[in-house]
C-alpha atoms as a PDB file:
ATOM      1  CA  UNK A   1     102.691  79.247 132.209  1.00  0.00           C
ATOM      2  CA  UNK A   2     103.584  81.973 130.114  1.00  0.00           C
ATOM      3  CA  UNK A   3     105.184  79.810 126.985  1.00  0.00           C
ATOM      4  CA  UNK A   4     103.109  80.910 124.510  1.00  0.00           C
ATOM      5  CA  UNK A   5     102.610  84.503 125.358  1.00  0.00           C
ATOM      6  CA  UNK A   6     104.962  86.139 122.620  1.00  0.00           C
ATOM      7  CA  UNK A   7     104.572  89.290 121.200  1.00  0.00           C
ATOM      8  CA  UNK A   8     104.772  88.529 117.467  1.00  0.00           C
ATOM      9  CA  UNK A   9     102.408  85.527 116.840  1.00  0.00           C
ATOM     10  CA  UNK A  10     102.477  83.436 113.639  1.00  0.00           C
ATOM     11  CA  UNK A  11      99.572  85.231 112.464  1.00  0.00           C
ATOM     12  CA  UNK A  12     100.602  88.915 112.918  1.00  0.00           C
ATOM     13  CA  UNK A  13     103.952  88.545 111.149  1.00  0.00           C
ATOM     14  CA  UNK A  14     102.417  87.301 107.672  1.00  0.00           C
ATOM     15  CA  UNK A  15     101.010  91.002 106.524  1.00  0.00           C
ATOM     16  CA  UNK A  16     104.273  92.370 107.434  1.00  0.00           C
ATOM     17  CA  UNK A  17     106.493  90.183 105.490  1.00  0.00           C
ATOM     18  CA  UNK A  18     103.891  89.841 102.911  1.00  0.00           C
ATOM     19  CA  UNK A  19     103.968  94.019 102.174  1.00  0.00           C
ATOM     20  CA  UNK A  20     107.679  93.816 102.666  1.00  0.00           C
ATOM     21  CA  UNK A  21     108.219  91.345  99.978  1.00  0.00           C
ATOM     22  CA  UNK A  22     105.464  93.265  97.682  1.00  0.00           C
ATOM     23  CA  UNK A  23     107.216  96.678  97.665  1.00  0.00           C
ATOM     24  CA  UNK A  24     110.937  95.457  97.540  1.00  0.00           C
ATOM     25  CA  UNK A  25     109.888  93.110  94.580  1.00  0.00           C
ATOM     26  CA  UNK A  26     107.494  95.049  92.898  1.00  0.00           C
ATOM     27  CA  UNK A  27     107.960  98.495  93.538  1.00  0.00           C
ATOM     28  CA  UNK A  28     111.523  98.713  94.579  1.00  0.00           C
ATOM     29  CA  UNK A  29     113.308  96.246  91.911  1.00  0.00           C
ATOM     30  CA  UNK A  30     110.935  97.313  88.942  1.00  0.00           C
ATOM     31  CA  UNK A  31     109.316 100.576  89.691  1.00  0.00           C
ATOM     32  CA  UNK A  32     111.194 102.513  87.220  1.00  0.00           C
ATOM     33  CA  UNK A  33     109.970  99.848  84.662  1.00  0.00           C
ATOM     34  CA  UNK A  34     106.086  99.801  85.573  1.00  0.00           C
ATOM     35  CA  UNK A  35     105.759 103.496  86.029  1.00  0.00           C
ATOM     36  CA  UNK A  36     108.158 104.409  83.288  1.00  0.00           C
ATOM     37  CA  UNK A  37     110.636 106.474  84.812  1.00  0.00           C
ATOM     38  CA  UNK A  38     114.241 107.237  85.404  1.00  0.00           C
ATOM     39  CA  UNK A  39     115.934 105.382  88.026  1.00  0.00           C
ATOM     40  CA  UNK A  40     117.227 107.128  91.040  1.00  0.00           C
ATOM     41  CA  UNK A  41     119.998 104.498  92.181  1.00  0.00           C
ATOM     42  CA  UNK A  42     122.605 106.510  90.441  1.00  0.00           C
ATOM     43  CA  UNK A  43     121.845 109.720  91.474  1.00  0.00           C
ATOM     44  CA  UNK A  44     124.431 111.501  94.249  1.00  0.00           C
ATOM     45  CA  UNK A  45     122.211 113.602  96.293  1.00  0.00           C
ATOM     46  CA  UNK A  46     120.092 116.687  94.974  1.00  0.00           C
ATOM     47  CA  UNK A  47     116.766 116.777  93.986  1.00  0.00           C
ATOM     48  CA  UNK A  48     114.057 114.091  94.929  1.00  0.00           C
ATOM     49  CA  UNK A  49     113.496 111.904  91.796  1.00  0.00           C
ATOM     50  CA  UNK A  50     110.065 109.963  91.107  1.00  0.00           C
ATOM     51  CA  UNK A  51     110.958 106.776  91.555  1.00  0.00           C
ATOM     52  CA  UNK A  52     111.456 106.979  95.344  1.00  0.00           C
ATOM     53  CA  UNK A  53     108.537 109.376  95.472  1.00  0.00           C
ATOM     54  CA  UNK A  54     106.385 106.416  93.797  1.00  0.00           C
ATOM     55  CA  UNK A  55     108.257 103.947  96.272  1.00  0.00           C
ATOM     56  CA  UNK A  56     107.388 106.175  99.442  1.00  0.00           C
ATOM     57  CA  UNK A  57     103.920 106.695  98.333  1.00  0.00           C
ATOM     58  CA  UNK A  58     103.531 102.775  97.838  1.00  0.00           C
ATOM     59  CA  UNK A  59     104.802 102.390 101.303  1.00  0.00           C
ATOM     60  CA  UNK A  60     102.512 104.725 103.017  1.00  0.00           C
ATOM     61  CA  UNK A  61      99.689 103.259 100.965  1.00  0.00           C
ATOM     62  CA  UNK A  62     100.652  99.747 101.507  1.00  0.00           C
ATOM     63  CA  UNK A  63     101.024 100.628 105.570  1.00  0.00           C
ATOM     64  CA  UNK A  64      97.390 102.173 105.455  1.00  0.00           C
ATOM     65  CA  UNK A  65      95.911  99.123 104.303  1.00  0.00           C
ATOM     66  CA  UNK A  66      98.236  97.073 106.574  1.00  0.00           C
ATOM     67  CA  UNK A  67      96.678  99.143 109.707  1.00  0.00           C
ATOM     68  CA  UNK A  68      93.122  98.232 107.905  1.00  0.00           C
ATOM     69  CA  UNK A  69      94.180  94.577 108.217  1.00  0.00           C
ATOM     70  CA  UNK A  70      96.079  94.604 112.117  1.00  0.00           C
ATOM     71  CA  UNK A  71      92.702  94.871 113.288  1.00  0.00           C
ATOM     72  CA  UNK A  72      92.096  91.474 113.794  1.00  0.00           C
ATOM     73  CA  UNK A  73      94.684  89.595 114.819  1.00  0.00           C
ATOM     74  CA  UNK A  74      92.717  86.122 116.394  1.00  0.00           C
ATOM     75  CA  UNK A  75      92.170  84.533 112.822  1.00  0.00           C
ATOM     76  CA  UNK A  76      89.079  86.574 112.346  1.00  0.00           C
ATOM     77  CA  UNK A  77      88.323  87.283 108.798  1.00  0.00           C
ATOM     78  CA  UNK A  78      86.192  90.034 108.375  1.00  0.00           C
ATOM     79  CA  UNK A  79      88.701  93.458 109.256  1.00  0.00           C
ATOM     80  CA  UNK A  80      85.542  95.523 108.780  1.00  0.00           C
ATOM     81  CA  UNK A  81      83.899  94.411 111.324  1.00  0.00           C
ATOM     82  CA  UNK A  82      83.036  96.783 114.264  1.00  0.00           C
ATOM     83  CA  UNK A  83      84.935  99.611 112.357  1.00  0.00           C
ATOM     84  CA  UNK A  84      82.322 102.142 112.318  1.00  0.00           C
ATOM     85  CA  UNK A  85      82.717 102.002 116.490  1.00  0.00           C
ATOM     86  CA  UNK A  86      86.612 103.360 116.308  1.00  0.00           C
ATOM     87  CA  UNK A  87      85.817 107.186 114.708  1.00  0.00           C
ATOM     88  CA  UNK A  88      89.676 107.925 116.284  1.00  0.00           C
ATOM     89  CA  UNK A  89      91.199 105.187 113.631  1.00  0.00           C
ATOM     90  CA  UNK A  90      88.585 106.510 110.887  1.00  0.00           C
ATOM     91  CA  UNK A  91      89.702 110.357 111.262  1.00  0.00           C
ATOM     92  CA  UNK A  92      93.079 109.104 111.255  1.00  0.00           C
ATOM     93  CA  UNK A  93      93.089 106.839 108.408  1.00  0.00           C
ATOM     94  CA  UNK A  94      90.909 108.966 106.215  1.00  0.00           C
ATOM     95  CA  UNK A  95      93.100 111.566 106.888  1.00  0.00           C
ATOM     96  CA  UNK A  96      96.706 110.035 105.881  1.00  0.00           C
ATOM     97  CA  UNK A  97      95.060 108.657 102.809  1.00  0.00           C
ATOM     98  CA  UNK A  98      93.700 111.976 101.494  1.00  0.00           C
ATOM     99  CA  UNK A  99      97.265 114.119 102.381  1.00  0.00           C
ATOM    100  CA  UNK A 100      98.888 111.237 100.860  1.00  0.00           C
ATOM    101  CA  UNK A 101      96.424 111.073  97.577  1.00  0.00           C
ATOM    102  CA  UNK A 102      96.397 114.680  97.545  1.00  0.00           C
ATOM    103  CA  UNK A 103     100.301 115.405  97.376  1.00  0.00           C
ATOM    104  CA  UNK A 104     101.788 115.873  94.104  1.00  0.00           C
ATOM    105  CA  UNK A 105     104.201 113.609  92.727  1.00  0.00           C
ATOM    106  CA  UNK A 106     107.759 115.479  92.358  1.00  0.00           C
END
């Protein structure tokens, strides 16, 4: 009866691994290379460094549009659909992306 009532289907574990994968191979593993700065692996405490300021920006951008995407979780394609009706998720998206866009980089 209840056999394929899980919490985690198929379908709503691919964006999560998917953004996972994306920032620890892109951002993670070769940010200091794309964005041409110093590497904070070394470091021993102290200041924040860019390069996990650009990873933790990546993140919260990259979780943004994975909230844009969660929205449809039934194999619908179209994640814009009915979004104009949710002003609570607009306010709230809107909002993280402009404090996040808005927030200098150390």
């Amino acid at each position: 009866m209840y056999a394929d009532c899980r919490v985690c289907s198929d379908t709503s574990t691919h964006p999560p691994v998917s953004q996972s994968t994306a920032e620890c191979g892109c951002v993670v593993c070769t940010g200091e290379r794309l964005f041409d700065v110093d590497s904070g692996r070394e470091s021993t405490g102290g200041a924040p460094n860019q390069h996990f300021t650009i990873i933790f920006n990546a993140f919260v951008m990259m979780t943004l549009f994975n909230e844009m995407n969660a929205r449809k979780i039934h194999g619908q394609r179209n994640v814009f659909d009915g979004l104009g009706r949710n002003v609570v998720f607009i306010g709230i998206w809107v909002g993280t992306f402009l404090a996040q866009v808005t927030t200098p980089v150390l």
